[in-house]
Protein backbone atom coordinates (compact mmCIF):
# COMPACT_ATOMS: atom_id res chain seq x y z
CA UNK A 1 91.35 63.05 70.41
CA UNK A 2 93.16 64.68 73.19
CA UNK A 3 95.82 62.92 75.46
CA UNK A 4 95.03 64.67 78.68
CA UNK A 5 97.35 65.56 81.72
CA UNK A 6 96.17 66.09 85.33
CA UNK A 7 97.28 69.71 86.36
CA UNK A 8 99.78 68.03 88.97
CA UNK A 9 101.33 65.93 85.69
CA UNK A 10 101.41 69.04 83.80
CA UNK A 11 104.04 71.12 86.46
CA UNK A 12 105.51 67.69 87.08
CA UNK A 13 106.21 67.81 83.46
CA UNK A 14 107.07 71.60 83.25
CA UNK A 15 109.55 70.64 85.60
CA UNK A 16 111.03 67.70 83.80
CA UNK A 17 111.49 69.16 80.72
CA UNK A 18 112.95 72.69 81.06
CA UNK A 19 115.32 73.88 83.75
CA UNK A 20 116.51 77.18 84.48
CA UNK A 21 118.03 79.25 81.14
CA UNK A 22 122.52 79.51 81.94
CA UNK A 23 124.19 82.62 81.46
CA UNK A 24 121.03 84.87 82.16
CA UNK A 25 122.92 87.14 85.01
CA UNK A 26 123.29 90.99 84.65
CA UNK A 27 123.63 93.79 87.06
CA UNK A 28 121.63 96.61 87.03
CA UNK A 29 121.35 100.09 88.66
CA UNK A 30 119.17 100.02 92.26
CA UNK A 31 116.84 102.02 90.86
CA UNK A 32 116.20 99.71 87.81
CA UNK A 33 116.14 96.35 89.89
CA UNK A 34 112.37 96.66 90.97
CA UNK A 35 110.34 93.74 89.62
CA UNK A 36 113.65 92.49 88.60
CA UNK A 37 114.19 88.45 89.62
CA UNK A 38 117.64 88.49 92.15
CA UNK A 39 120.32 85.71 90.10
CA UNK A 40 122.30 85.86 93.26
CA UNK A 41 122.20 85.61 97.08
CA UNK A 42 122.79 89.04 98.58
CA UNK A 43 124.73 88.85 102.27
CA UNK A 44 125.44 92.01 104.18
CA UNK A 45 128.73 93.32 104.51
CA UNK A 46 128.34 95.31 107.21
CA UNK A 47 127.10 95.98 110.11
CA UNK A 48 122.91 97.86 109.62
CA UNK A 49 122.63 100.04 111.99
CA UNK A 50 126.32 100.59 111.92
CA UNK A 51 125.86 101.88 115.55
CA UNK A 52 123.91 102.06 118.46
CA UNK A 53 120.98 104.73 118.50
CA UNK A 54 118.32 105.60 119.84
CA UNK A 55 114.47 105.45 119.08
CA UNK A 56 113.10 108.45 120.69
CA UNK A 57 113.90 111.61 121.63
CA UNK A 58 115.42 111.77 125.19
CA UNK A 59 118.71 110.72 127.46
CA UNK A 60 121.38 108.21 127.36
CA UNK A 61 121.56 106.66 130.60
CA UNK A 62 122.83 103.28 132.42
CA UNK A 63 119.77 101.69 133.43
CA UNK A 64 120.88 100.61 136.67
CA UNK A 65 121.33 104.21 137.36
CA UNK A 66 117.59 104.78 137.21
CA UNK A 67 116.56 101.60 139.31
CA UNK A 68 113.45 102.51 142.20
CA UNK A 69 113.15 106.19 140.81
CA UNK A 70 109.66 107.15 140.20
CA UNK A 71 107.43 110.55 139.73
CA UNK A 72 107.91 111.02 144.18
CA UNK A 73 111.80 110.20 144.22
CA UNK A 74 113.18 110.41 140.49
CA UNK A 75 116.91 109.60 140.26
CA UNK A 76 119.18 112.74 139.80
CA UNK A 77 121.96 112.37 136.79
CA UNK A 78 123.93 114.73 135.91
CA UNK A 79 123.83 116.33 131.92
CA UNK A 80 127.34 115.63 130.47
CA UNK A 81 126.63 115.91 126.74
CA UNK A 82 124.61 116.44 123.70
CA UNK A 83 124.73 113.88 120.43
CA UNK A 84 123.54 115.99 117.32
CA UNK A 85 121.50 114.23 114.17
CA UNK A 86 124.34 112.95 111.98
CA UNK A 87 127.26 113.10 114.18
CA UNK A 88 128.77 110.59 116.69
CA UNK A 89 128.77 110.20 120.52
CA UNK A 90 132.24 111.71 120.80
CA UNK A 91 132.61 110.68 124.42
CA UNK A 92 131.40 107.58 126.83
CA UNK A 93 128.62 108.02 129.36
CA UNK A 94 130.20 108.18 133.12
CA UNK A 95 128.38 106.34 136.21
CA UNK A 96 125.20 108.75 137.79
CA UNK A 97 125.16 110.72 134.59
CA UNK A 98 122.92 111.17 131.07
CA UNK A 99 123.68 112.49 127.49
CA UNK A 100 120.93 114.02 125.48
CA UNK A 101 120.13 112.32 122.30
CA UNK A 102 117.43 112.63 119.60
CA UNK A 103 115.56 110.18 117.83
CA UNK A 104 117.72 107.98 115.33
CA UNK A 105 120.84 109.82 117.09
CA UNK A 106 123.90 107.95 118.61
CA UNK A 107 123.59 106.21 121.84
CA UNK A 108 127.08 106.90 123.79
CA UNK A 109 129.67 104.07 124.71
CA UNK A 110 128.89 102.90 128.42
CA UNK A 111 124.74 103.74 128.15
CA UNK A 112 122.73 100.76 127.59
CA UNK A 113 119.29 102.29 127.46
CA UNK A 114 117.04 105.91 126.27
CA UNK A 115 114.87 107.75 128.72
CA UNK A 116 111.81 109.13 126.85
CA UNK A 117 112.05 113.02 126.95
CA UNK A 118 108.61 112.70 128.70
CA UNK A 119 109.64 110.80 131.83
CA UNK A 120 112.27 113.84 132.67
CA UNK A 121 112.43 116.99 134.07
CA UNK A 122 115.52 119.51 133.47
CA UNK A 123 116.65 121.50 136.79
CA UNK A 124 118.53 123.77 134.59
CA UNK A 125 121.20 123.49 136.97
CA UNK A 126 122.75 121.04 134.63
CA UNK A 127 120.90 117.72 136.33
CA UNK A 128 118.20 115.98 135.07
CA UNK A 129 115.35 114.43 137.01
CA UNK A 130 114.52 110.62 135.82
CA UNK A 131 110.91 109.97 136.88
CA UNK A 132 110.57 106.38 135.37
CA UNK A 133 113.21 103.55 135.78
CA UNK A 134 114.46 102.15 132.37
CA UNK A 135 115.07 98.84 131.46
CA UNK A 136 118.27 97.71 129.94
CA UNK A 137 118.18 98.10 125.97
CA UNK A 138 114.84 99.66 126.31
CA UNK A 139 114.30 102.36 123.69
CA UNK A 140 117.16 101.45 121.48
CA UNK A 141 118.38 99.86 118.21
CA UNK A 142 121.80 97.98 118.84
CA UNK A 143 124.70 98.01 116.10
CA UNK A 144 124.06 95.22 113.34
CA UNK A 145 120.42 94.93 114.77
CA UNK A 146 119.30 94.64 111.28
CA UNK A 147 121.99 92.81 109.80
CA UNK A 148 125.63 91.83 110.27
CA UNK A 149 128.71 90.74 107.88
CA UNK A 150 127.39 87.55 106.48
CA UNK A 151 124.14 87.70 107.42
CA UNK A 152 121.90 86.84 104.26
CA UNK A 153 119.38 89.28 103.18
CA UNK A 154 117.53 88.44 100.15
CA UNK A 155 117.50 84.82 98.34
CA UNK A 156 118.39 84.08 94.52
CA UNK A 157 115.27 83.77 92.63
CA UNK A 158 113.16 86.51 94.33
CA UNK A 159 111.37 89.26 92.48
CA UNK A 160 112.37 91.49 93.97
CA UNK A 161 109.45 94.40 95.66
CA UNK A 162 109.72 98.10 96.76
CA UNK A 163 110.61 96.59 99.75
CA UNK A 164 113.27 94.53 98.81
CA UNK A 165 115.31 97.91 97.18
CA UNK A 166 115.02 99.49 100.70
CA UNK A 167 116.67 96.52 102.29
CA UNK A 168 119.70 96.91 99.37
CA UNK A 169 120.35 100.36 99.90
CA UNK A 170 120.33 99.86 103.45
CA UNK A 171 123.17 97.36 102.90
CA UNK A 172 124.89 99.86 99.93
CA UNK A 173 123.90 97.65 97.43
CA UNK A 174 123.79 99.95 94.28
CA UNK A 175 124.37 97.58 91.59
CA UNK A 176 121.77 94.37 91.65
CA UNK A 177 122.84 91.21 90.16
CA UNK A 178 119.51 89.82 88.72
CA UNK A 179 118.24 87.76 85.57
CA UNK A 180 118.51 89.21 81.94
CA UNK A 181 114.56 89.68 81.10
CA UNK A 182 113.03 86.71 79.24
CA UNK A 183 111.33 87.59 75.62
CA UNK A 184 107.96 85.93 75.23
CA UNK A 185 106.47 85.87 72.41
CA UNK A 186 102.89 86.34 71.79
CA UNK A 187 100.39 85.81 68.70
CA UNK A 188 96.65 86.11 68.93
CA UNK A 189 95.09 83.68 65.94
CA UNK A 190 91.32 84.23 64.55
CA UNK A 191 89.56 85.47 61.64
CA UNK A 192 87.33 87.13 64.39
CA UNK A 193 89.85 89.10 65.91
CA UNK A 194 90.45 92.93 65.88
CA UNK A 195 92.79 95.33 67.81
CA UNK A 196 91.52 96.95 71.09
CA UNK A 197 91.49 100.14 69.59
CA UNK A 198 89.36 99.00 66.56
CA UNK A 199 85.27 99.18 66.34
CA UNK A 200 84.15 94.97 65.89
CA UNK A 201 82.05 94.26 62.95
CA UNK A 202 79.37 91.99 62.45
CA UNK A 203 80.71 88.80 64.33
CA UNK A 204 84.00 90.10 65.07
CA UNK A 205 85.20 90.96 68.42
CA UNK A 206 88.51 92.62 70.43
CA UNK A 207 91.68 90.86 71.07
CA UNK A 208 91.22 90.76 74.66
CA UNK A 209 94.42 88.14 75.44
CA UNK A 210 97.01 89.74 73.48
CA UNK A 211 97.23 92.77 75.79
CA UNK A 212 96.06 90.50 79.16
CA UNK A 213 99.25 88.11 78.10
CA UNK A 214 101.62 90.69 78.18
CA UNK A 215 100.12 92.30 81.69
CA UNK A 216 100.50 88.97 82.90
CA UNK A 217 104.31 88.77 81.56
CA UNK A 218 105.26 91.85 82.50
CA UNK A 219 104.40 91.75 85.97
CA UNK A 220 105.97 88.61 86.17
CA UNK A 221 109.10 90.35 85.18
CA UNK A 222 109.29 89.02 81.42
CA UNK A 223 109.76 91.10 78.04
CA UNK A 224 106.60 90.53 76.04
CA UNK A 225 106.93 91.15 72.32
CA UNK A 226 103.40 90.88 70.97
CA UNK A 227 103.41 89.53 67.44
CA UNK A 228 100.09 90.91 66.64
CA UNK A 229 96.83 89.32 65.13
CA UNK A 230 97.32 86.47 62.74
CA UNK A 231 94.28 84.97 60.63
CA UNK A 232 93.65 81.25 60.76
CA UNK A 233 95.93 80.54 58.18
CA UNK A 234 98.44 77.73 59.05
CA UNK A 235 101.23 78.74 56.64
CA UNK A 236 100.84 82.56 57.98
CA UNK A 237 101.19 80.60 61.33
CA UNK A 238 104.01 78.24 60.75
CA UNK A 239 106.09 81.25 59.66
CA UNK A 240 104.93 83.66 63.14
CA UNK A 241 106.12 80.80 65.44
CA UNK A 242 109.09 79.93 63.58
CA UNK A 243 109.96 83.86 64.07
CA UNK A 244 109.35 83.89 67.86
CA UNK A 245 110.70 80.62 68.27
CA UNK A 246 113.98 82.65 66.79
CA UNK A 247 113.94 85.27 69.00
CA UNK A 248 111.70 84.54 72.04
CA UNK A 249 112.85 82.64 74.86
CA UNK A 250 108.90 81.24 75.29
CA UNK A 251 106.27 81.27 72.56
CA UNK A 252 102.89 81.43 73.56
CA UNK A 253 99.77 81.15 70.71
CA UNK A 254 96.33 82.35 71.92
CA UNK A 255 92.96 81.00 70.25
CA UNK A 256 92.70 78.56 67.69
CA UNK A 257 89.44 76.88 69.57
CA UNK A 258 88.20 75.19 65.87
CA UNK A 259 89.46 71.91 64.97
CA UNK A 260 91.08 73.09 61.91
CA UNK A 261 93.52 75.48 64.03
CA UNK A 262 93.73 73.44 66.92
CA UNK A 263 95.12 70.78 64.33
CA UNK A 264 97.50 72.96 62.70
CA UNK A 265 99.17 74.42 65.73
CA UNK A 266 99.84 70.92 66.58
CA UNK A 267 101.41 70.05 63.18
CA UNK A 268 103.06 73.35 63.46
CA UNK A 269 104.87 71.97 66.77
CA UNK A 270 106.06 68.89 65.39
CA UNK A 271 107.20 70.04 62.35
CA UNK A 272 109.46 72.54 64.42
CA UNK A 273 110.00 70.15 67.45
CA UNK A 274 108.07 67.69 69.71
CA UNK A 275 104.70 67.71 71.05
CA UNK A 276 104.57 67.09 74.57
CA UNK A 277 101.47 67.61 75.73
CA UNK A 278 97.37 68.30 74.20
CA UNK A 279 94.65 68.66 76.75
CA UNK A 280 94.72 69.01 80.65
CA UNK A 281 91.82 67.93 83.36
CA UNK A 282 90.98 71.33 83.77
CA UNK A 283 87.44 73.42 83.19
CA UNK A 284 88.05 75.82 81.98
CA UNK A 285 91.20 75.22 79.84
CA UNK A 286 90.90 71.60 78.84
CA UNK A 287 92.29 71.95 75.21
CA UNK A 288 95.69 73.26 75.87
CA UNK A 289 98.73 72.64 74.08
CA UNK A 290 102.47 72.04 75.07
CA UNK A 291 105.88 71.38 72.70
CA UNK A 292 109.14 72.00 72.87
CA UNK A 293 110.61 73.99 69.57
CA UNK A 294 114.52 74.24 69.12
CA UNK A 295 114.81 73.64 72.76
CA UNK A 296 112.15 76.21 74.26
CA UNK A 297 108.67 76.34 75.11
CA UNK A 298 105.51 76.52 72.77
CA UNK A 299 102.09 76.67 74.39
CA UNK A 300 98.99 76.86 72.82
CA UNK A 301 96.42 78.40 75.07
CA UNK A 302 92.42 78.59 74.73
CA UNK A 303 90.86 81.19 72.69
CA UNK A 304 88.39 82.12 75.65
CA UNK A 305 89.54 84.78 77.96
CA UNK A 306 89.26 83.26 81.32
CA UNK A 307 90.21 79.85 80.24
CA UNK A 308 93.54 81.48 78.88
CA UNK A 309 93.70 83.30 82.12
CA UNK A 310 93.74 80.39 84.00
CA UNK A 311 96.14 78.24 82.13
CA UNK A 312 98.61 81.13 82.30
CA UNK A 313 98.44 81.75 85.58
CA UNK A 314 98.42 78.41 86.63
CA UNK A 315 100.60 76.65 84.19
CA UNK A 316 102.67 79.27 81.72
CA UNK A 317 103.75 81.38 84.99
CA UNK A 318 105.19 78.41 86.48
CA UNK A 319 106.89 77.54 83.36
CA UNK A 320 108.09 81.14 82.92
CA UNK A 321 109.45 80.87 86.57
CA UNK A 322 110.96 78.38 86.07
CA UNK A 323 113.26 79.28 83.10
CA UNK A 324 114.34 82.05 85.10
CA UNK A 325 114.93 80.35 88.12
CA UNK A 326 112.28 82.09 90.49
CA UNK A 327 111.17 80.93 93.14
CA UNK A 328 107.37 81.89 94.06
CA UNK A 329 105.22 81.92 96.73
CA UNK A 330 101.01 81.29 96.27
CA UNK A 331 99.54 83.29 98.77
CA UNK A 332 95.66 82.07 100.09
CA UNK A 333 93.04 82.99 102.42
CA UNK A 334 90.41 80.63 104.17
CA UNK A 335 86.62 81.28 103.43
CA UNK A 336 83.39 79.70 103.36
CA UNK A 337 81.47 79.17 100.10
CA UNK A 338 78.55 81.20 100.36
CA UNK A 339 76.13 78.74 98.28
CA UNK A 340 76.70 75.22 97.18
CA UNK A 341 78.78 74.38 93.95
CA UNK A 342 78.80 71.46 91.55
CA UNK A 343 81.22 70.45 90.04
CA UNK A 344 82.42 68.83 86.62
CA UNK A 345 83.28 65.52 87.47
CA UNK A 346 86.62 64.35 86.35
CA UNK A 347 88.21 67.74 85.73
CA UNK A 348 89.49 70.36 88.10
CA UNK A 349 87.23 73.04 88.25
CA UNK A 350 88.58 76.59 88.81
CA UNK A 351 86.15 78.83 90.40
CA UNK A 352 86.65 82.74 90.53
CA UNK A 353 85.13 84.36 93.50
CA UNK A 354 84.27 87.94 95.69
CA UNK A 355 85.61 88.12 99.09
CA UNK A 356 83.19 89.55 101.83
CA UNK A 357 84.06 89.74 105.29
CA UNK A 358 81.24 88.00 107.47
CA UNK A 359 81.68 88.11 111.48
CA UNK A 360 84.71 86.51 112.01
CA UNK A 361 85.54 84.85 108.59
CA UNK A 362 85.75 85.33 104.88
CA UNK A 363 82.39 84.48 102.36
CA UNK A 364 83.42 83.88 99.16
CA UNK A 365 80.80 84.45 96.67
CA UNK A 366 81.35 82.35 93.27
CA UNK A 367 81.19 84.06 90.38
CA UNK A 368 78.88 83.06 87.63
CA UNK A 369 80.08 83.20 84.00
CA UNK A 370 81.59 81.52 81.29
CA UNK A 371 84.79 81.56 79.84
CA UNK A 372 84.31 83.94 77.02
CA UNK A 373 83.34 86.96 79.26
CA UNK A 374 86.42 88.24 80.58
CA UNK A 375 84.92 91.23 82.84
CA UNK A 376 83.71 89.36 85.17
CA UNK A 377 87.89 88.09 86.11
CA UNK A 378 88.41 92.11 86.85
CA UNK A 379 85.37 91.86 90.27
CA UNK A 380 87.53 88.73 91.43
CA UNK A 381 89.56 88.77 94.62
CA UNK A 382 91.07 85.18 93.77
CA UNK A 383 89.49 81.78 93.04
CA UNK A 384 89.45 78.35 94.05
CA UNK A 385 89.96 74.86 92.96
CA UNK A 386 87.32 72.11 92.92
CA UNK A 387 89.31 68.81 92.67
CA UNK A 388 88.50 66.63 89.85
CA UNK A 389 87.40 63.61 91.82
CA UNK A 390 85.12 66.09 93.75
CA UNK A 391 81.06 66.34 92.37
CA UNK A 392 80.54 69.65 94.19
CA UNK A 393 81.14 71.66 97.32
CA UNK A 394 77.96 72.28 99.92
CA UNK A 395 77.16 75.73 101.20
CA UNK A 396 79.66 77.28 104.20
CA UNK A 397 82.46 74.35 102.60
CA UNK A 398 85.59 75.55 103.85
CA UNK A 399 88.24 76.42 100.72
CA UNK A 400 91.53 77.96 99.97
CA UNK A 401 91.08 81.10 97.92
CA UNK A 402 94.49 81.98 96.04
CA UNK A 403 94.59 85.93 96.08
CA UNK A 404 94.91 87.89 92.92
């Protein structure tokens, strides 16, 4: 008989019972830090841009200088200089005069403002006609615009995106402080299963979560070490867990769906530690398991693709983010259900679905399967939860879709 958990009780319980792993800090190259979690805040030390420069190609000027000119009476300034790409203004701008500059180029002391190229006419006689008044700080980037000493820049516990190692080399940060990667261990149980590379026999089919486990871990920024397929043999068992409980900062066990192995992965669990958790109020994903080994992490997901899928996502990532101090963001998108929905009463129901654009708003179309067939997860753009005291949604029902 299962003791089942709510999904809130289950990350209330995640949350209880492990905290994030000490000691897990070490610095790595720039180039190496992408998908990497940051284990420190990173301020600026100095000033981004580290001077004032312009944004287009054209002249330095005071913009009171080039108040009331226009394409009838443009305002006369007289060409005092030229900033080149990569050098500095080596002189300030003087009252009734301009200094050429190019696009990303210094902007002189005493100029507070660039004149598009476009807006200007050269006499040749060394005076430059200004056919559009500028406004002050118009067409520039100001020294420390970006960011200033001090000024924080990314937060400890972000995993850190292409975007994030173009904001530390902007600051000349070359070596990244972030979180030594966390092994997970993975076994795949079943007399039923094969590698992907293998042909099934009669009533045998793929592995398909041993390889979608480690995508899932490695994009989360983890080490997976995949222990391979293990037949439904509890002392076979006992001995692969003990091993990645060893060596594997989190120890996840895929399948088992029969009594017999269902039973033995929970005797497996005591024997090597506690048993904190067998079933959640989910569909699909309902008989999922949860210990604590040695001071780390067992889980014991569903044999069934998508129901594996959806407890890791939903329940293992968490965990996983946890250990390593991340902090995460869900991202969602409003839509409207394109057909009406029932629901499993007394369970959250998690729903994959397609996202169409309709008018002015999103249709998400619910995807009909089961939670054996795994294709149908790779047509998803994100799913949905139906809450467990909910019977069903009606047709156009407004929901939050979490993206993929």
């Amino acid at each position: 008989m299962l003791s089942v958990k709510t999904p809130e009780e289950v990350l209330a319980l995640i949350e209880e019972e492990f905290a994030p792993l000490p000691g897990r800090m070490e610095t790595v190259p720039l180039t190496a830090a992408i998908g990497r979690v940051l284990a420190e805040d990173v301020t600026a030390g100095e000033y981004v841009p580290a001077f004032d420069r312009s944004t287009v190609d054209g002249y330095a000027v005071r913009a009171r200088d080039t108040f009331g000119c226009s394409d009838a009476i443009p305002a006369i300034l007289s060409l005092t200089g030229q900033v080149l790409m990569g050098q500095g203004a080596d002189k300030p701008l003087a009252p009734d005069c301009c200094i050429a500059v190019p696009t990303g180029g210094a902007v002189p002391e005493g100029a507070d403002s660039v004149v598009m190229i476009e807006y200007t006419e050269d006499y040749g006689d060394g005076s430059i006609g200004i056919a559009k008044a500028a406004a002050p700080g118009q067409n520039m980037i100001f020294k420390g615009d970006d960011v200033y000493p001090g000024k924080p820049v990314l937060e400890k516990g972000r995993l850190l995106t292409d975007r994030d190692i173009g904001a530390l080399a902007a600051i000349g940060c070359v070596q990244v402080p972030v979180v030594k990667k966390l092994r997970v261990g993975i076994l795949s149980t079943g007399d039923e299963l094969v590698p992907p590379e293998r042909q099934p026999g009669p009533g045998q089919i793929r592995d398909v979560n041993g390889p979608m486990l480690q995508a899932l871990f490695a994009a989360a920024g983890a080490e997976a070490e995949y222990y391979g397929i293990l037949k439904d043999e509890e002392k076979q068992l006992y001995a692969a867990v003990k091993a990645a409980e060893n060596s594997c900062d989190l120890v996840v066990i895929s399948g088992g769906s029969s009594v017999g192995v269902k039973d033995a992965t929970c005797r497996i669990i005591e024997s090597l530690g506690t048993l904190l958790l067998h079933g959640i109020a989910m569909k699909p994903g309902k008989p999922t398991i949860l210990g604590k080994c040695g001071g780390k992490p067992v889980v014991g997901l569903p044999g069934h693709p998508v129901a594996a899928y959806f407890v890791t996502k939903l329940f293992v990532l968490p965990l996983l983010h946890r250990l390593m101090g991340q902090k995460v963001q869900t991202f969602t998108v409003t839509a409207r259900l394109s057909e009406s929905l029932s629901a499993n009463h007394g369970r959250a129901q998690y729903q994959c679905v397609r996202l169409r654009r309709t008018g002015d708003y999103l249709t998400a179309y619910p995807i009909r399967s089961k939670s054996g067939l795994i294709t149908t997860l790779a047509g998803a753009d994100g799913f949905f939860c139906i809450g467990r005291d909910c019977e069903g949604l009606p047709e156009g029902a407004e929901i939050q879709v979490i993206t993929q």
